[in-house]
Protein backbone atom coordinates (compact mmCIF):
# COMPACT_ATOMS: atom_id res chain seq x y z
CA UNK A 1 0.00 0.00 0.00
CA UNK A 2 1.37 3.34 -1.09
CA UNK A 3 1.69 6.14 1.41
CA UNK A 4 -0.73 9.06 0.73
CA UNK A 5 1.11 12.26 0.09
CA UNK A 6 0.86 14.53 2.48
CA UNK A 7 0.15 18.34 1.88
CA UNK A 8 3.87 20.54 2.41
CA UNK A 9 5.14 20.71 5.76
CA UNK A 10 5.23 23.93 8.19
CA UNK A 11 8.49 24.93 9.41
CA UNK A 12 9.57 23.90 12.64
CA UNK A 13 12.04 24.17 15.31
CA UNK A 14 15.05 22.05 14.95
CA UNK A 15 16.21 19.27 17.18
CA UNK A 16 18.76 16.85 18.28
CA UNK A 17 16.23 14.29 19.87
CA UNK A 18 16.57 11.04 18.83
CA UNK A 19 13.61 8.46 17.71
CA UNK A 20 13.68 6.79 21.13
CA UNK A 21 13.45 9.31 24.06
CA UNK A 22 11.07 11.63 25.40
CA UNK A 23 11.44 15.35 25.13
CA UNK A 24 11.76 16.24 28.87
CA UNK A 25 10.40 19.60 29.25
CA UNK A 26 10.08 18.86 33.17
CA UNK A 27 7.79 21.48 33.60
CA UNK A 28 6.10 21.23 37.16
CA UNK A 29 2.22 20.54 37.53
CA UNK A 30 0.35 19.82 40.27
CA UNK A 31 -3.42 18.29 39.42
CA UNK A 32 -6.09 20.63 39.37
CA UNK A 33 -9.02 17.61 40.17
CA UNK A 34 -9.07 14.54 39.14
CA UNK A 35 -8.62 13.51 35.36
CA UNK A 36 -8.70 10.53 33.45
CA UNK A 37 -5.37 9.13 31.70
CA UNK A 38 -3.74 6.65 29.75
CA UNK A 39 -0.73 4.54 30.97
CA UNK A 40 2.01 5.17 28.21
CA UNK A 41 2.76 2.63 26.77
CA UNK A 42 0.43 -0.15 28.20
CA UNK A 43 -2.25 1.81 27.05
CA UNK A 44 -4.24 1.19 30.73
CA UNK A 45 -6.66 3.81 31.34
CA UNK A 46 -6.67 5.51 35.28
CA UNK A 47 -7.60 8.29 36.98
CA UNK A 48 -4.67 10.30 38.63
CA UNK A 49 -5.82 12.21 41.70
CA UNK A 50 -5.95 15.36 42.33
CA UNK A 51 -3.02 17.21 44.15
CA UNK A 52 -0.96 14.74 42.90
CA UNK A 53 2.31 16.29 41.55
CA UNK A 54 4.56 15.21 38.62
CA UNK A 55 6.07 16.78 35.27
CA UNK A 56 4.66 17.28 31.96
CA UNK A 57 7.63 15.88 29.81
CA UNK A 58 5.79 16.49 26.40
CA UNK A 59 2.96 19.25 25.81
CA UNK A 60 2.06 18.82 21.37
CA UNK A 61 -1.06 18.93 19.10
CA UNK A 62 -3.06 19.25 22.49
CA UNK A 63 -2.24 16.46 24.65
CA UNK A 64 0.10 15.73 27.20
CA UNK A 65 2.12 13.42 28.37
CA UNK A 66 2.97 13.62 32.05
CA UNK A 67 5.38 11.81 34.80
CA UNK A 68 3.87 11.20 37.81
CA UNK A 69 4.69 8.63 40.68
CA UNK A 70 7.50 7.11 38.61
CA UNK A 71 5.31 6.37 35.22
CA UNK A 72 4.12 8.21 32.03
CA UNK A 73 0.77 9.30 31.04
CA UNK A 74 -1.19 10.92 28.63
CA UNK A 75 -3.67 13.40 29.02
CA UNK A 76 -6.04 14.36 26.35
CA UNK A 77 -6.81 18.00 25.13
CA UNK A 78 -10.09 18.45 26.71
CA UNK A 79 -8.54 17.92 29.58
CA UNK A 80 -5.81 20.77 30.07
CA UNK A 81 -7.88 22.48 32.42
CA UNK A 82 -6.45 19.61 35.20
CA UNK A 83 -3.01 20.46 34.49
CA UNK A 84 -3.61 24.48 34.74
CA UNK A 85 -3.87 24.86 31.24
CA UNK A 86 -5.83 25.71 28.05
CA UNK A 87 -7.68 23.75 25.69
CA UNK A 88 -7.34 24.59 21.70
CA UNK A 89 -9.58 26.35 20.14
CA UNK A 90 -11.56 23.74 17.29
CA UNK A 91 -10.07 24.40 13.42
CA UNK A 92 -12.75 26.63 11.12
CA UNK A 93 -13.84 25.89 7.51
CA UNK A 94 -14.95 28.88 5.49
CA UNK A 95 -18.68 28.21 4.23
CA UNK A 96 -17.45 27.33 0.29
CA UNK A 97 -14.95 24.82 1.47
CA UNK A 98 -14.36 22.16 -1.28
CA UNK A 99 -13.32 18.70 -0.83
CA UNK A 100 -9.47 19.28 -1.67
CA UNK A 101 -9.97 22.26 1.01
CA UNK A 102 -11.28 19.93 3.73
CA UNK A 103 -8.43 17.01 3.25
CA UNK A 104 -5.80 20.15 3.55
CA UNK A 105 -7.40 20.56 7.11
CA UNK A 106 -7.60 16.93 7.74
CA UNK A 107 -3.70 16.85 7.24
CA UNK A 108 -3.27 19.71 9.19
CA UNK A 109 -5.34 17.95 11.95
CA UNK A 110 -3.68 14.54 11.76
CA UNK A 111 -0.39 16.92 12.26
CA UNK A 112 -1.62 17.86 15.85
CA UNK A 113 -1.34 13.88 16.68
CA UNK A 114 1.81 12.29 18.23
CA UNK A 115 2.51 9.15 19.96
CA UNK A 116 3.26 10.23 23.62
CA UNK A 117 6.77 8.93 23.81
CA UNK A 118 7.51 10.52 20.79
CA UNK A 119 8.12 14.29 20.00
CA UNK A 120 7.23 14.36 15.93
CA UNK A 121 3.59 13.86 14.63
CA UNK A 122 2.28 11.16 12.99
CA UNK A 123 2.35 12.48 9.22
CA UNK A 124 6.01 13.23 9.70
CA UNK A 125 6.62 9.26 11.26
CA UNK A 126 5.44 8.28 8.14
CA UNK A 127 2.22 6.48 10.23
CA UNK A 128 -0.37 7.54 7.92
CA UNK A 129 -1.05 5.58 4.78
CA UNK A 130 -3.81 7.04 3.14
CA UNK A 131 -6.56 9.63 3.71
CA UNK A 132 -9.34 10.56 1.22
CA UNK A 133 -12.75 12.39 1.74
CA UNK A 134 -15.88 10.86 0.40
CA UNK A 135 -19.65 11.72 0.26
CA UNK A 136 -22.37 9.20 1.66
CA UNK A 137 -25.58 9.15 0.42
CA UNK A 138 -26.79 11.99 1.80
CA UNK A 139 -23.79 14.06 0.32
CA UNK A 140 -21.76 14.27 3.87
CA UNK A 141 -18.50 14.32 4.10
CA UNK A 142 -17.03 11.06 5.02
CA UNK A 143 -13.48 10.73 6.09
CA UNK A 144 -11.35 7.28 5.42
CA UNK A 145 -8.01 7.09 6.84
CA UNK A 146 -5.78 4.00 6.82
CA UNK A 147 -2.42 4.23 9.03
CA UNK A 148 -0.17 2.25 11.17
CA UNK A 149 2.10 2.09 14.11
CA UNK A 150 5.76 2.41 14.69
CA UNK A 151 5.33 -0.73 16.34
CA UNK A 152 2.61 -3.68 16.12
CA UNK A 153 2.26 -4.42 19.71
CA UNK A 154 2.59 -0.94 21.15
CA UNK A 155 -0.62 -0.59 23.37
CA UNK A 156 -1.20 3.00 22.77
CA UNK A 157 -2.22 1.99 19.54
CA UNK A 158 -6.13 2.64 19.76
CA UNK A 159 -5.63 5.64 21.86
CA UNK A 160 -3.70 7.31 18.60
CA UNK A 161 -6.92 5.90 16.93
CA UNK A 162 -9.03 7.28 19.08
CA UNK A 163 -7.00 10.69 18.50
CA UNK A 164 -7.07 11.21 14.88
CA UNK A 165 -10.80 10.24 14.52
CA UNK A 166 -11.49 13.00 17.38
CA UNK A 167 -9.33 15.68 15.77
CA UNK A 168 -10.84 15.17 12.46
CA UNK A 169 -14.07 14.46 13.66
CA UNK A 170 -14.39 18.09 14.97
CA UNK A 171 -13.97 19.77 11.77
CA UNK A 172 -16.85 21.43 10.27
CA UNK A 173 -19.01 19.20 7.59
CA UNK A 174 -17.71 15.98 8.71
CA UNK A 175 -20.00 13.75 9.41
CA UNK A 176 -17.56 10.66 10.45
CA UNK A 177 -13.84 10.14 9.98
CA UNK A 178 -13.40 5.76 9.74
CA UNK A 179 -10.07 5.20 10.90
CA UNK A 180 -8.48 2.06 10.07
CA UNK A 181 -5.28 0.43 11.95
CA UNK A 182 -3.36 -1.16 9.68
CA UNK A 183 0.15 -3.42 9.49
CA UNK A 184 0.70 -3.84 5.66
CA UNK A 185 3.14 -2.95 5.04
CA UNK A 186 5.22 -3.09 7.99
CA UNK A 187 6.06 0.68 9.32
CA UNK A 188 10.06 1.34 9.00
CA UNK A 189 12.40 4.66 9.65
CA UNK A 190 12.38 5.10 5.73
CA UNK A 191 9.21 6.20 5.73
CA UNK A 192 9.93 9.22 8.01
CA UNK A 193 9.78 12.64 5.93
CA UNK A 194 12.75 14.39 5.37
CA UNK A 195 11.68 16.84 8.50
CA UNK A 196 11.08 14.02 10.76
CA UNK A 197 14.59 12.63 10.06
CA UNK A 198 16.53 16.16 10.79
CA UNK A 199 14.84 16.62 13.97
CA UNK A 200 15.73 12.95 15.13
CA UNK A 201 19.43 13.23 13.46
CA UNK A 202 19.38 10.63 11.27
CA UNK A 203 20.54 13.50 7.92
């Protein structure tokens, strides 16, 4: 299966991190009330207390990932009111969007998705195989996205799922975005854009 071509990248920062570490910001938070998490990388949902205190060690496209009691977790979007801080704002669609307008924005979108443990999204990794936006009966936008994981057993793999189809779920005239986890062909580092492999060193 081909791998759909994604729209140009922004610019961004560069970076010496490597494809196997965590970007430690170590920025201090204590829990605001108590939030629902993921377990990175079991992929075990809990509920971390509040007052509890810890680190957010990665803060992109919305969610965090935070070190508490000697473990990582990840805290959706919605949720950065627990950690002291502010949700995004939703994208906007001007009323004469097109098709080819709307899979722009679903790009962009799937661009504001990383796996917790690592700091580059999942466009750049190379994890998305295919996107394309279709009409159903009705003439709604339906969104079908195939993509895959950096690894086949890694048990965050319906929470990144669960990510994309929210994040392109909330943009304007889609009806439903089918997301599809899939393992043919294998994921490897050559399918990391040319972006993803300056920030992790390998040019």
């Amino acid at each position: 299966m081909p791998r759909s071509t994604a729209p140009p990248l922004p610019s961004r920062p560069n970076s010496s991190e490597v494809l196997n570490v965590y970007r430690h910001e170590h920025e201090p938070v204590t829990l605001h009330r108590d939030v629902e998490a993921i377990m990175v990388p079991a992929g075990i949902p809990v509920t971390l207390r509040e007052g509890k205190t810890g680190f957010i060690t990665q803060a992109l496209g919305g969610s965090f990932t935070v070190y508490v009691e000697g473990n990582l977790f990840r805290v959706a979007g919605k949720d950065a009111d627990a950690l002291g801080k502010e949700a995004l704002l939703g994208p906007e669609l001007p009323p004469d969007a097109t098709d080819e307008d709307v899979k722009q924005l679903v790009w962009h979108q799937m661009r504001a998705c990383y796996d917790p443990e690592i700091p580059i999204n999942i466009v750049d990794l190379g994890l998305v195989y295919s996107c394309e936006v279709k009409r159903d009966e009705a003439g709604e936008r339906i969104v079908e996205i195939k993509m895959t994981l950096t690894a086949p057993g890694c048990g965050m793999g319906e929470v990144l799922v669960q990510d994309v189809k929210d994040k392109v779920e909330v943009i304007p005239t889609i009806k439903r975005a089918d997301v599809e986890l899939v393992f043919d062909p294998p994921w490897n580092q050559s399918m990391m854009s040319d972006a993803a492999r300056l920030q992790t060193g390998m040019m």
